[in-house]
Each structure stands twice: as structure tokens, then as C-alpha cells.
N, C-alpha and C. Protein backbone atom coordinates (compact mmCIF):
# COMPACT_ATOMS: atom_id res chain seq x y z
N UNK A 1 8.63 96.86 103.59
CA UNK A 1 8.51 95.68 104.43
C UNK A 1 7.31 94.86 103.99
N UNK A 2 7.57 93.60 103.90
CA UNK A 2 6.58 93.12 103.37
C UNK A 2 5.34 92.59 104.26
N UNK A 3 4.17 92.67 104.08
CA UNK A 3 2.91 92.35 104.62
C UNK A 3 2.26 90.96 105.24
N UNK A 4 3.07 90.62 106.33
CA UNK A 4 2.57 88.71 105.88
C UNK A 4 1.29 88.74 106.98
N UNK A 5 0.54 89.73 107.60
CA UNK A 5 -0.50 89.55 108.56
C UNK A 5 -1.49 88.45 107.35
N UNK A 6 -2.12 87.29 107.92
CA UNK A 6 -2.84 86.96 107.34
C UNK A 6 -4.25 86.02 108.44
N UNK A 7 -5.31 85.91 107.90
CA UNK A 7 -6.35 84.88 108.45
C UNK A 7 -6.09 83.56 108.06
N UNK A 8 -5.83 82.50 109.38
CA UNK A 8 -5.67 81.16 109.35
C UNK A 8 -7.03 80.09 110.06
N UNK A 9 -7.33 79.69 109.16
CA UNK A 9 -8.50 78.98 109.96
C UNK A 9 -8.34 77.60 109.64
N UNK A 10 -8.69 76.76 110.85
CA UNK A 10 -8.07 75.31 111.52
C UNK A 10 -9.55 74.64 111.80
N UNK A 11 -9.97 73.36 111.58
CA UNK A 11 -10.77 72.75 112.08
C UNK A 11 -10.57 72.43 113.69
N UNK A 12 -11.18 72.16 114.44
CA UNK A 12 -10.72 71.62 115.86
C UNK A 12 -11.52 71.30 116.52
N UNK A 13 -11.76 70.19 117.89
CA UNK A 13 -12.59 69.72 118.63
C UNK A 13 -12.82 70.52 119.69
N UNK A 14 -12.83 71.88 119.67
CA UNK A 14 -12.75 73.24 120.76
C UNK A 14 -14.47 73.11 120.66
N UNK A 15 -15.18 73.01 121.28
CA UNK A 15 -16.32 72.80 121.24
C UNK A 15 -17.16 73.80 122.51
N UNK A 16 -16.35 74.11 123.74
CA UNK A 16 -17.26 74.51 124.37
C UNK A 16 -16.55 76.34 125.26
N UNK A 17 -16.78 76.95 125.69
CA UNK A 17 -16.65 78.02 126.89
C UNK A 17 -15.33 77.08 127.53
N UNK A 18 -15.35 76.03 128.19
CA UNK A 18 -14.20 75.67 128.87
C UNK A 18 -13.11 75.07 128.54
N UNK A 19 -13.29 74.54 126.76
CA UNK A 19 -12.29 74.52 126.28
C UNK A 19 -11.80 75.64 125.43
N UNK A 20 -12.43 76.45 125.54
CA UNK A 20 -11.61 78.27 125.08
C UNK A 20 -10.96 78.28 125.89
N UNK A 21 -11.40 78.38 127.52
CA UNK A 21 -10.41 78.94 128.54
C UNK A 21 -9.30 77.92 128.66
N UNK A 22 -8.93 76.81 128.35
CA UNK A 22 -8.08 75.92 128.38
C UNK A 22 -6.97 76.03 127.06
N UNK A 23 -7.38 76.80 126.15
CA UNK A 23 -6.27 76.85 124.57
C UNK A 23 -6.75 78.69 125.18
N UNK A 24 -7.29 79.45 125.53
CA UNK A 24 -6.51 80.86 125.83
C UNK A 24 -5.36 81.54 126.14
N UNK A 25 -4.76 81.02 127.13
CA UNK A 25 -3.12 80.81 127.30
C UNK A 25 -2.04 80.28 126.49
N UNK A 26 -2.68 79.70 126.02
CA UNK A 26 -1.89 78.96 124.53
C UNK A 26 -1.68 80.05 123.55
N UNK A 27 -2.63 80.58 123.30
CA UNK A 27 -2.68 81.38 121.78
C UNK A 27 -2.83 83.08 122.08
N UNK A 28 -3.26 83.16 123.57
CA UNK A 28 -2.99 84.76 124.03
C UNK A 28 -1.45 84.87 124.56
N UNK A 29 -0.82 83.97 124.49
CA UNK A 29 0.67 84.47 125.00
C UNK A 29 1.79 84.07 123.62
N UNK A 30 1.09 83.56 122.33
CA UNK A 30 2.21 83.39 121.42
C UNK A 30 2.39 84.28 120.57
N UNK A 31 3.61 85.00 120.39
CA UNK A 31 4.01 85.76 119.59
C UNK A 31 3.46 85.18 118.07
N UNK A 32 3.11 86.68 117.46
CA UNK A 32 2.49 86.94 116.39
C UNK A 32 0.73 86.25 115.70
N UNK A 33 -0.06 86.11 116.90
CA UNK A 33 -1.03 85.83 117.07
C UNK A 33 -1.48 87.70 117.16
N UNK A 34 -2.35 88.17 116.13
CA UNK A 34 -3.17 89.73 116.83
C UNK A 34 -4.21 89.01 117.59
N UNK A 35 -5.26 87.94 116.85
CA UNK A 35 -6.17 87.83 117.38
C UNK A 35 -7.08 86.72 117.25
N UNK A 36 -7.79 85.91 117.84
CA UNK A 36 -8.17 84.98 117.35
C UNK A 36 -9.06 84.54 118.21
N UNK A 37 -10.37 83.58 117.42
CA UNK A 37 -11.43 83.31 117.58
C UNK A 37 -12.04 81.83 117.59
N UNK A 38 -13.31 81.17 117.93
CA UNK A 38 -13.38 79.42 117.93
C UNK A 38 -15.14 79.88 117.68
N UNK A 39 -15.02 79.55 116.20
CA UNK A 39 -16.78 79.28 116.14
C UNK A 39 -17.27 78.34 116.58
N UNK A 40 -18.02 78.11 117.94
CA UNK A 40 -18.47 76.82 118.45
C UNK A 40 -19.71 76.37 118.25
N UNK A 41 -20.24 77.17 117.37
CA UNK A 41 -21.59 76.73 116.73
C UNK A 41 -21.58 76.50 115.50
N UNK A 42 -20.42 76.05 114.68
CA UNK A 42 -19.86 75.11 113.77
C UNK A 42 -19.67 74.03 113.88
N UNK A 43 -20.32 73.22 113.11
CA UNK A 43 -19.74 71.56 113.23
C UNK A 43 -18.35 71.63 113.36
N UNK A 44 -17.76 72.12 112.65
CA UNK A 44 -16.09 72.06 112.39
C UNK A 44 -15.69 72.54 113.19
N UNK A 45 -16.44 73.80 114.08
CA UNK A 45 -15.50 73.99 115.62
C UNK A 45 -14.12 75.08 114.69
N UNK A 46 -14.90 75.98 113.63
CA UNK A 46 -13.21 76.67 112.98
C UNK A 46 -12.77 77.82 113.99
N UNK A 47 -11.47 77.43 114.17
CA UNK A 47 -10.90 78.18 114.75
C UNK A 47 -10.10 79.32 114.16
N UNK A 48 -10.52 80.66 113.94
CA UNK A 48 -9.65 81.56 113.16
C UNK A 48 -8.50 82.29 113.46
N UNK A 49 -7.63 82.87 113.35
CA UNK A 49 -6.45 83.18 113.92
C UNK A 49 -5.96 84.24 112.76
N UNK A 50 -5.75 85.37 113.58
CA UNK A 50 -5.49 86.83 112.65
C UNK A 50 -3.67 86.69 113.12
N UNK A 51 -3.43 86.24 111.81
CA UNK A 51 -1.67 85.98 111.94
C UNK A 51 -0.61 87.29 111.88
N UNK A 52 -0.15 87.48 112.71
CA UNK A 52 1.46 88.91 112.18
C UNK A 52 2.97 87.96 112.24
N UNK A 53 2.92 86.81 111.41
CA UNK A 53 4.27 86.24 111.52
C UNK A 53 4.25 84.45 112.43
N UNK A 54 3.09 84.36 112.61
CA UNK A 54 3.04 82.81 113.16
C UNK A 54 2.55 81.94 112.08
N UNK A 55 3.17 80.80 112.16
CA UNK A 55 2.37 79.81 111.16
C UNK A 55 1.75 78.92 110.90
N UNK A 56 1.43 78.57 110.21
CA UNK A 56 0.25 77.54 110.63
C UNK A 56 0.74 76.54 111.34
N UNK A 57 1.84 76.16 111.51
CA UNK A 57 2.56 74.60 111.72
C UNK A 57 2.41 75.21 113.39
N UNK A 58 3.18 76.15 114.14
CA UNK A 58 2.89 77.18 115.41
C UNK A 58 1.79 77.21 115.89
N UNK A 59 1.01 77.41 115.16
CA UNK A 59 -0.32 77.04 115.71
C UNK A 59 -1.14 75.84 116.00
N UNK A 60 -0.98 74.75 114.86
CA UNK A 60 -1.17 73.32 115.32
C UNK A 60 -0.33 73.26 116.45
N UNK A 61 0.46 73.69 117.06
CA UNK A 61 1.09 72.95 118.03
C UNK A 61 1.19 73.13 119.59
N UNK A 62 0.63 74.52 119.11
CA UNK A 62 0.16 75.13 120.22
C UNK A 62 -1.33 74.84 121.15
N UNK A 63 -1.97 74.65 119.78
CA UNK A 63 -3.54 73.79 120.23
C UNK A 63 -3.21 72.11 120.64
N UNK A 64 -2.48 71.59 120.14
CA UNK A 64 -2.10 70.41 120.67
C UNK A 64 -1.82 70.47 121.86
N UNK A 65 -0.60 71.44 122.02
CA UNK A 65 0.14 71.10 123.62
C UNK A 65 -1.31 71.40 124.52
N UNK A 66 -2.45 72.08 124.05
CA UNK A 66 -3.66 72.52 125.50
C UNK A 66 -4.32 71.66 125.24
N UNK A 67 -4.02 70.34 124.06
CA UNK A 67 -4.46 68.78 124.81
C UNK A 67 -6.20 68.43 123.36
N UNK A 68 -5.64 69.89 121.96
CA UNK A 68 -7.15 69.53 121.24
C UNK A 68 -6.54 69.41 119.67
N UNK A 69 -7.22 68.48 119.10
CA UNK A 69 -7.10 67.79 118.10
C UNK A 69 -7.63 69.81 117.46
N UNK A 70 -6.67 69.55 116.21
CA UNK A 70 -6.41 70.84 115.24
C UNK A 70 -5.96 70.09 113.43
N UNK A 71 -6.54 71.09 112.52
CA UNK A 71 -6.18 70.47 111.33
C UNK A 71 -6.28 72.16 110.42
N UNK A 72 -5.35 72.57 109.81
CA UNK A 72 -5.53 73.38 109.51
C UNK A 72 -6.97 72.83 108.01
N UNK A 73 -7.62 74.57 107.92
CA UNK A 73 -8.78 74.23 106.30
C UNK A 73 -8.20 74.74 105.86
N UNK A 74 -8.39 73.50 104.72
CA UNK A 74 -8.11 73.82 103.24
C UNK A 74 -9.11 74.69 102.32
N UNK A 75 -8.59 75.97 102.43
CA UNK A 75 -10.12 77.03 101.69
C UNK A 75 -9.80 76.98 100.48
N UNK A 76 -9.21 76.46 99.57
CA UNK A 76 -9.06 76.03 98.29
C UNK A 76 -10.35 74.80 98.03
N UNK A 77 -11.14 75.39 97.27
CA UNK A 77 -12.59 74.50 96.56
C UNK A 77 -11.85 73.34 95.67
């Protein structure tokens, strides 16, 4: 079976404690999310996301619908 768990990290305007709790429900109830995180002491605000089968496009859209601008990074230099 092949292995697709992977780390996805997204720029986003998630900036504070109350906009975690506002995209928590978003991304703790979507299938194939293990786990995921919002560095808010980043300019960029990266949001990381430990993937088992969601994709990046799933995830922009999911941060949208809880109302926050999302862009997946490009970790290619």
C-alpha cells in the first residue's frame, strides 16, 4: 500500500488563539488530517498539516469556509 501521509504547509492570516479556535472545527473534523498546527509567531502565519490522504486543494477550502485567506508554500527554492 502505498505511503501518501505527507507535511503540507499553507501561508494564512490565522494570526491569533481565536482564530485557531474558529478554523479548529474545520480541520479537527476533516478526514485525513492526523494533525495540524498555525505558527503564529511567523509573519506568514504557516499553517502545517500532517496529511493521511487530504489535499492540498481540501484544505484551502476548508480554511476558507472558517472565513481565512490560505495559500498553499511553495518549499521549492
Amino acid at each position: 500500500m502505498e505511503n501518501n501521509n505527507q507535511n503540507l504547509k499553507f501561508t494564512t492570516n490565522i494570526n491569533c488563539s481565536g482564530c485557531i479556535s474558529k478554523v479548529r472545527p474545520h480541520l479537527d473534523n476533516a478526514d485525513g488530517v492526523c494533525h495540524w498546527d498555525v505558527d503564529t509567531t511567523s509573519k506568514e502565519k504557516i499553517l502545517t498539516v500532517a496529511s493521511k490522504g487530504i489535499t492540498a486543494e481540501e484544505i484551502v477550502e476548508l480554511v476558507k469556509k472558517a472565513g481565512f485567506k490560505i495559500e498553499l508554500l511553495n518549499l521549492q527554492n
